[in-house]
C-alpha atoms as a PDB file:
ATOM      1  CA  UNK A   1      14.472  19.439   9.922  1.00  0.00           C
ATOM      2  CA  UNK A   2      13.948  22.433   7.337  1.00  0.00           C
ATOM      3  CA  UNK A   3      12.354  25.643   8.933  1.00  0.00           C
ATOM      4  CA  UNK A   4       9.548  26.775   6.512  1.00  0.00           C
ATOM      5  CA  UNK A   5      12.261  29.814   5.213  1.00  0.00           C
ATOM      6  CA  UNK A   6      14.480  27.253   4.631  1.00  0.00           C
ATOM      7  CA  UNK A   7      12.647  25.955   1.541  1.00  0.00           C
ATOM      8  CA  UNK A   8      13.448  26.753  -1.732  1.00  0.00           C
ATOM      9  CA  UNK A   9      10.313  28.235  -3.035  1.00  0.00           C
ATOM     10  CA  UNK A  10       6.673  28.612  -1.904  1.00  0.00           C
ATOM     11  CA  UNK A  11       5.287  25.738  -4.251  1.00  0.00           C
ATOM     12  CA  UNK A  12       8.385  23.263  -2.695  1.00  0.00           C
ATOM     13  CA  UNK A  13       7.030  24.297   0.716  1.00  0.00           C
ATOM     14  CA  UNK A  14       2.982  23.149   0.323  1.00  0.00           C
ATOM     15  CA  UNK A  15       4.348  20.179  -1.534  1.00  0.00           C
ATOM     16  CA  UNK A  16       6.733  18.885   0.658  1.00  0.00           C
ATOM     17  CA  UNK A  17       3.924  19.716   4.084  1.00  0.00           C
ATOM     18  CA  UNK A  18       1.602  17.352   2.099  1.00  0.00           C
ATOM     19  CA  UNK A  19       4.256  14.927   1.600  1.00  0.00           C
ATOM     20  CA  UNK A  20       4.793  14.829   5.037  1.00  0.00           C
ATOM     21  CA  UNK A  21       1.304  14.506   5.411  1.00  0.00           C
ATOM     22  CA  UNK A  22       0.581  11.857   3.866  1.00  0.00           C
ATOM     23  CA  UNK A  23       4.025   9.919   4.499  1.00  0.00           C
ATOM     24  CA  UNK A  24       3.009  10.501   8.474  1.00  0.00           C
ATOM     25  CA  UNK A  25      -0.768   8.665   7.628  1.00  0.00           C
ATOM     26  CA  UNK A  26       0.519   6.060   5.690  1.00  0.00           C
ATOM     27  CA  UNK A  27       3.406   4.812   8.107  1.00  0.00           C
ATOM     28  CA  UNK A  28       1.262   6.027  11.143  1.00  0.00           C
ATOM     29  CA  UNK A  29       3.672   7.921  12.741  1.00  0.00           C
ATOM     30  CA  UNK A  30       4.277  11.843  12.196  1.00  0.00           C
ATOM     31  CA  UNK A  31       6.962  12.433   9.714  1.00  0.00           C
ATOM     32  CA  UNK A  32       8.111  15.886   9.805  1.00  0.00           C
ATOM     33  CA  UNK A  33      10.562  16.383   6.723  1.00  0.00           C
ATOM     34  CA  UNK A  34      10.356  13.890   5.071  1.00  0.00           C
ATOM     35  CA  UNK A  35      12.674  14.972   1.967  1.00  0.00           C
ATOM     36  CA  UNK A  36      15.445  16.395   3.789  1.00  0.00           C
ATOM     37  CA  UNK A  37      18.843  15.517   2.423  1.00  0.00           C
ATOM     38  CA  UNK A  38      21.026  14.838   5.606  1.00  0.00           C
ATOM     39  CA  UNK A  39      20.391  11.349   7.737  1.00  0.00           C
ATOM     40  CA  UNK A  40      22.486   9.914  10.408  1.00  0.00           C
ATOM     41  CA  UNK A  41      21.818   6.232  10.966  1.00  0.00           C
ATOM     42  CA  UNK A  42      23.629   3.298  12.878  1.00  0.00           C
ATOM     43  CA  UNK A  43      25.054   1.317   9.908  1.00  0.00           C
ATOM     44  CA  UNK A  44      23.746  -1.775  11.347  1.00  0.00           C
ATOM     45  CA  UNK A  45      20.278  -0.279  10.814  1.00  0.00           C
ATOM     46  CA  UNK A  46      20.653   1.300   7.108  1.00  0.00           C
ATOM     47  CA  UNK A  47      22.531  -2.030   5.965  1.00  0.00           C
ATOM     48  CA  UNK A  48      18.743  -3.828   6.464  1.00  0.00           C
ATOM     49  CA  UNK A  49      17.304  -1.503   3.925  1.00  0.00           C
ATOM     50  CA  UNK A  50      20.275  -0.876   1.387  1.00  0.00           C
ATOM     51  CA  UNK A  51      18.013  -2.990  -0.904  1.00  0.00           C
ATOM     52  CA  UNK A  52      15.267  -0.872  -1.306  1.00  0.00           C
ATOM     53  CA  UNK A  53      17.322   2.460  -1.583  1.00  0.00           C
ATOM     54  CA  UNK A  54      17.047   3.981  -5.470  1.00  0.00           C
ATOM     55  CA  UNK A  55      19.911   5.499  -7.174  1.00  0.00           C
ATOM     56  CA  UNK A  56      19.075   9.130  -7.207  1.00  0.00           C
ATOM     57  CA  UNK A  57      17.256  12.064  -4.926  1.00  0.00           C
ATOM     58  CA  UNK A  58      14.919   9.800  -3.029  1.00  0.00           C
ATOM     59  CA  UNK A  59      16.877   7.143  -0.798  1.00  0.00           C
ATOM     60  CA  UNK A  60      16.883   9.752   2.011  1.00  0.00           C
ATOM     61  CA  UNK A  61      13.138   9.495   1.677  1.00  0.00           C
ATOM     62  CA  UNK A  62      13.045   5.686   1.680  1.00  0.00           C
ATOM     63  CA  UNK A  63      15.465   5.133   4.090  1.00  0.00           C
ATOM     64  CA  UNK A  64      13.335   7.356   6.528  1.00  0.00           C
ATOM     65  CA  UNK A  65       9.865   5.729   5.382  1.00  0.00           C
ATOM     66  CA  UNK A  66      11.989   1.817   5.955  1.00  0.00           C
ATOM     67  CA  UNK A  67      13.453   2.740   9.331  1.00  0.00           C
ATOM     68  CA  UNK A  68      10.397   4.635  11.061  1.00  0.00           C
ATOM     69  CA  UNK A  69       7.603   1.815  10.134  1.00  0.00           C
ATOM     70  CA  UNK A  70      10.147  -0.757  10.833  1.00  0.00           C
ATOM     71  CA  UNK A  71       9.448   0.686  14.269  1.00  0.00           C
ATOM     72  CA  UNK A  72      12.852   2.845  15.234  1.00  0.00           C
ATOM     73  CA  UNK A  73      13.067   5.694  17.325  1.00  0.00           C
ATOM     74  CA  UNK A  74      13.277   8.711  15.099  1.00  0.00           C
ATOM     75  CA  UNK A  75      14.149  12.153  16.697  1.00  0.00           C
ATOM     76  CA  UNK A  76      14.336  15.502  14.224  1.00  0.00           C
ATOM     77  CA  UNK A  77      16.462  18.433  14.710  1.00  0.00           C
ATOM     78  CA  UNK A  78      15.613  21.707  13.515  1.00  0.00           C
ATOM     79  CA  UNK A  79      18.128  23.978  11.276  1.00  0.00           C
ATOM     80  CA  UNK A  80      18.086  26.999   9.896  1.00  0.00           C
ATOM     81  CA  UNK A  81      19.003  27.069   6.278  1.00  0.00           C
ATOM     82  CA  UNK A  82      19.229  29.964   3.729  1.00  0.00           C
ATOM     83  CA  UNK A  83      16.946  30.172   0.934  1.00  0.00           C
ATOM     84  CA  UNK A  84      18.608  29.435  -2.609  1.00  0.00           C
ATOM     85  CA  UNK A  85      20.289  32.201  -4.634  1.00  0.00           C
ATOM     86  CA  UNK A  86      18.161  33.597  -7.133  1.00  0.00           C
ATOM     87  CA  UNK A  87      20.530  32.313 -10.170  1.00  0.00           C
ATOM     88  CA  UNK A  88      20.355  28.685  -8.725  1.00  0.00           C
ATOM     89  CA  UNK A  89      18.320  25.782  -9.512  1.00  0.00           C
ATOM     90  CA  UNK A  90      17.280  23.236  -8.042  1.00  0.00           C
ATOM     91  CA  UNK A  91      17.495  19.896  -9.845  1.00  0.00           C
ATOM     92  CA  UNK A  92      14.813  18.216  -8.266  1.00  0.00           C
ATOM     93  CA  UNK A  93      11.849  18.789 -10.378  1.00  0.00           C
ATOM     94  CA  UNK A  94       7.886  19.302  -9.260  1.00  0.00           C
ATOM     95  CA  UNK A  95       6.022  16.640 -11.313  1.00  0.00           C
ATOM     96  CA  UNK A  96       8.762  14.037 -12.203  1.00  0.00           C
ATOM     97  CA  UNK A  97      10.123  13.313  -8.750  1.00  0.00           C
ATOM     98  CA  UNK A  98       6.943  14.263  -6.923  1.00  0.00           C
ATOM     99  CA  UNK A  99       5.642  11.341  -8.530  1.00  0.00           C
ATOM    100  CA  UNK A 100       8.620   9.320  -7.956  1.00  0.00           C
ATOM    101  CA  UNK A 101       7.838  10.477  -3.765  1.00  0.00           C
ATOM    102  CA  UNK A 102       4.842   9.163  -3.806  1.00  0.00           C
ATOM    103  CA  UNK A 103       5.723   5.656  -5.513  1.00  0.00           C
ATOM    104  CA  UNK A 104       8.617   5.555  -2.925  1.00  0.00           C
ATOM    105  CA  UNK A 105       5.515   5.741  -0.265  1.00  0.00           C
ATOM    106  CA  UNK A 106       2.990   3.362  -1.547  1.00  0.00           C
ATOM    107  CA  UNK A 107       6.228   1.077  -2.468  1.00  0.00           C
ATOM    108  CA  UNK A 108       7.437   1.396   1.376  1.00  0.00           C
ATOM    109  CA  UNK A 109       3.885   1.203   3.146  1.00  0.00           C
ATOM    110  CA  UNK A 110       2.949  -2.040   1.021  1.00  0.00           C
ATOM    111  CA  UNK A 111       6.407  -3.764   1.789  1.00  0.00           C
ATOM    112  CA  UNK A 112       5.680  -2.705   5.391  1.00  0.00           C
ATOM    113  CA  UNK A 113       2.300  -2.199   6.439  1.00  0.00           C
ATOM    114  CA  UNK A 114       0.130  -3.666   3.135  1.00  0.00           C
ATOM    115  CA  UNK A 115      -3.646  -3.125   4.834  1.00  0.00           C
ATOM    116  CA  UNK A 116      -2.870   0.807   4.272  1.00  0.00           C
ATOM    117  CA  UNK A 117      -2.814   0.259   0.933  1.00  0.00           C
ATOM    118  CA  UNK A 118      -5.022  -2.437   0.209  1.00  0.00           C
ATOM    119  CA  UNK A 119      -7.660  -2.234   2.826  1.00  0.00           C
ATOM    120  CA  UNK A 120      -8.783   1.305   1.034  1.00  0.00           C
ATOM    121  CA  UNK A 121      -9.036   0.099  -2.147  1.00  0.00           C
ATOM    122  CA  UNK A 122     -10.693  -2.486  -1.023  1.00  0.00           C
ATOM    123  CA  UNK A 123     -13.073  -0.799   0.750  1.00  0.00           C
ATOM    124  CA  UNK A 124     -13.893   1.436  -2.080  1.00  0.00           C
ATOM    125  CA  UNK A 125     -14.250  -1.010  -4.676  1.00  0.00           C
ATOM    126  CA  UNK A 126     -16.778  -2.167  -2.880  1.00  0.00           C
ATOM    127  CA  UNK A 127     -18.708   0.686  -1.647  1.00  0.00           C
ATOM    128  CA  UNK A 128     -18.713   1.178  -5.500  1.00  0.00           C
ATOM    129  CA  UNK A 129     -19.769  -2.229  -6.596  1.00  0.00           C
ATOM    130  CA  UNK A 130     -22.684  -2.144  -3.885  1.00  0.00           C
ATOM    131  CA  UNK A 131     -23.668   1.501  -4.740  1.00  0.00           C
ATOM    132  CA  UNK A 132     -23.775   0.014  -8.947  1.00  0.00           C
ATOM    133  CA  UNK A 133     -26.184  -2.572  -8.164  1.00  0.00           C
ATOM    134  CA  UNK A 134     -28.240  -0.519  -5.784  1.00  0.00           C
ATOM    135  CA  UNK A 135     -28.632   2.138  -8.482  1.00  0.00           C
ATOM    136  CA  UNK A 136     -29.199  -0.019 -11.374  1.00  0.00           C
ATOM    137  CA  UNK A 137     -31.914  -1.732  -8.989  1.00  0.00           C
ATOM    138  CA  UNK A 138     -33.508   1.114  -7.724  1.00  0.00           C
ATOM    139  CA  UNK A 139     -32.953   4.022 -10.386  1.00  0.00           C
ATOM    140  CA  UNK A 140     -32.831   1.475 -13.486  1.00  0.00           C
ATOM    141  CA  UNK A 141     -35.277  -1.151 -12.730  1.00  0.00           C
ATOM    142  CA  UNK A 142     -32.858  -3.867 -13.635  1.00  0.00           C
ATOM    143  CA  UNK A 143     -31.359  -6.616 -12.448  1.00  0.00           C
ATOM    144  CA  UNK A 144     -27.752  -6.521 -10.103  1.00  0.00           C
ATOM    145  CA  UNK A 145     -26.234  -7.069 -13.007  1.00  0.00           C
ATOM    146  CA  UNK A 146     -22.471  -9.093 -13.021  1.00  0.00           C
ATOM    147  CA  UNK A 147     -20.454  -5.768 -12.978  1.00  0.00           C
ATOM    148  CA  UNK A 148     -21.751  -5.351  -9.462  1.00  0.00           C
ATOM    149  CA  UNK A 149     -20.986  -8.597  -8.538  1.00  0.00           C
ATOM    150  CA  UNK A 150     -17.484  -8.923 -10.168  1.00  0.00           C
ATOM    151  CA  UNK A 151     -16.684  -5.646  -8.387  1.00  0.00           C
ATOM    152  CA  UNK A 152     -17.451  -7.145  -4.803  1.00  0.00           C
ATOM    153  CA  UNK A 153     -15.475 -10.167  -5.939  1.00  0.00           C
ATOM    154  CA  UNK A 154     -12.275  -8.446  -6.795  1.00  0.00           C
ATOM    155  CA  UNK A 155     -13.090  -6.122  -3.241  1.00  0.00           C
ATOM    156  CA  UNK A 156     -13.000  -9.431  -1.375  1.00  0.00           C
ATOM    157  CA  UNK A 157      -9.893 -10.666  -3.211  1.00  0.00           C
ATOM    158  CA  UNK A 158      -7.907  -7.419  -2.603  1.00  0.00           C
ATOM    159  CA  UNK A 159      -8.782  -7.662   1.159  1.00  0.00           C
ATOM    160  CA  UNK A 160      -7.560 -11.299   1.085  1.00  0.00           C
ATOM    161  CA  UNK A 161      -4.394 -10.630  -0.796  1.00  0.00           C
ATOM    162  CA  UNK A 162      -3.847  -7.676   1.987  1.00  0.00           C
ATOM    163  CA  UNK A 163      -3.883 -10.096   4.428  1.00  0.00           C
ATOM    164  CA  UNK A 164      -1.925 -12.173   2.773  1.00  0.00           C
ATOM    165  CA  UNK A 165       0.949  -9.532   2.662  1.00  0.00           C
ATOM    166  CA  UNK A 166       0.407  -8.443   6.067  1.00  0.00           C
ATOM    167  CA  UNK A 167       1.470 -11.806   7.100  1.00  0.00           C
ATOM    168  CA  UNK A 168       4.567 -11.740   4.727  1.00  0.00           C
ATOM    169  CA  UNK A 169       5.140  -8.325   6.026  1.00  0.00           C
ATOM    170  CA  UNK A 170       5.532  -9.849   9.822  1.00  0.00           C
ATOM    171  CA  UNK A 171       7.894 -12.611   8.611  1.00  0.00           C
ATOM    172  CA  UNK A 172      10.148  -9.538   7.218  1.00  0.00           C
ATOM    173  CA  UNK A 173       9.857  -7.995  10.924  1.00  0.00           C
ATOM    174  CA  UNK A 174      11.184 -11.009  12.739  1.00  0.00           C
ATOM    175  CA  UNK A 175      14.093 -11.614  10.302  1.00  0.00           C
ATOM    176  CA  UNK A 176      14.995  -8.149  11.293  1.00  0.00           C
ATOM    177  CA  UNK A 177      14.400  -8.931  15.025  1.00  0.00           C
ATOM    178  CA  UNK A 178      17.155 -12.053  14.863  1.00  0.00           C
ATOM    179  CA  UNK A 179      19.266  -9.635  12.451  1.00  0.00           C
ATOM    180  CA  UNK A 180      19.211  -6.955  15.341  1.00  0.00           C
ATOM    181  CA  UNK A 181      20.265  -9.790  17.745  1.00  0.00           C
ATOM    182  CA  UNK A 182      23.153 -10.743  15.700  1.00  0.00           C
ATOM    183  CA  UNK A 183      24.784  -7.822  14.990  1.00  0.00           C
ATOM    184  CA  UNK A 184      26.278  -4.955  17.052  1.00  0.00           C
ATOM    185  CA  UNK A 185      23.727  -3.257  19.994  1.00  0.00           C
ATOM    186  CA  UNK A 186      20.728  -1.119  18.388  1.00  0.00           C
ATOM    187  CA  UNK A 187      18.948   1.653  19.662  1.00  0.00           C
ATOM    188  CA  UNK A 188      15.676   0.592  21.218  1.00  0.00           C
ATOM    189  CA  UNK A 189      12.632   0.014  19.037  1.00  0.00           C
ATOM    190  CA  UNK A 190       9.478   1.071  19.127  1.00  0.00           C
ATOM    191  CA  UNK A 191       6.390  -0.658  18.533  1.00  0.00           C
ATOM    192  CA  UNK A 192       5.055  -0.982  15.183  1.00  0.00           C
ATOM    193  CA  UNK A 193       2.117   1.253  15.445  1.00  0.00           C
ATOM    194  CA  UNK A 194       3.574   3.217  18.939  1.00  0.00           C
ATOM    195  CA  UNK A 195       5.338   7.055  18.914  1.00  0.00           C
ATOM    196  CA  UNK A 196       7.718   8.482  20.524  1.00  0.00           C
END
């Protein structure tokens, strides 16, 4: 874990706190560095999730995402590190793979825990089909109106379909279960929702 002098400018350091941010709320437990490059994993562990890992900067951010809402202990050790040289660059680049950090995220947190993503959105396409026909009714003087209504349709459907991967999502939490049986000894695991 990177010391705030440690990162390589001022506008990598607020970025990569709100990363962590919002990487800690949507896997529900705190995640502290989040784009770090060094890991050390038990091989049995990172072999589950060698699937989902890109081909460029951000597999040490899914692989951390994967294994912490797959419920593993995860422990963080701080290091000091020396700021870049003036006449280095970093090739990581603010807008292109910032976006590409938070795709990883939502990509991670629907595979694992969908009702992060979808119960929001759900939840605010309705508020917003409600609040519609209220104020066409009331501000308007018309009728609901069938963009109201459609809205509150596709609210309910995205809360079903939510479910729906919730329940998928468990199935992909017991095959890991047996696979932890069957191989080699792992470290014990948390549960889903639980912190160190």
């Amino acid at each position: 874990m990177r010391s705030w002098r440690g990162q390589a400018g001022v506008h990598r350091g607020i970025a990569n706190a709100f990363y962590n941010r919002f990487a800690s709320w949507m896997v529900g437990r705190k995640v502290e560095d989040l784009t770090s490059g060094f890991r050390a994993i038990r091989a049995n562990i990172a072999r589950q999730f060698v699937s989902l890992l890109p081909n460029k900067f951000s597999y040490p951010t899914t692989i951390t995402l994967a294994t912490v809402r797959s419920g593993y202990s995860l422990a963080y050790v701080p290091v000091q590190t020396a700021r870049r040289q003036a006449n280095s660059r970093s090739k990581i680049r603010l807008l292109r793979d910032g976006s590409r950090f938070f795709l990883i995220i939502f990509k991670v947190t629907t595979m694992f825990s969908p009702m992060k993503i979808f119960l929001p959105f759900s939840f605010l396409t309705f508020l917003v089909g409600v609040g519609y026909g209220l104020y066409k009714i009331f501000a308007l003087d018309a009728r609901y109106g069938p963009t109201s209504a459609m809205l509150i349709t596709v609210s309910i459907l995205m809360f079903l379909i939510g479910l729906v991967s919730e329940q998928v999502a468990q199935l992909r939490f017991d095959r890991i279960e047996v696979y932890s049986q069957d191989t080699e000894s792992c470290p014990p695991r948390l549960g889903r929702d639980s912190t160190r």
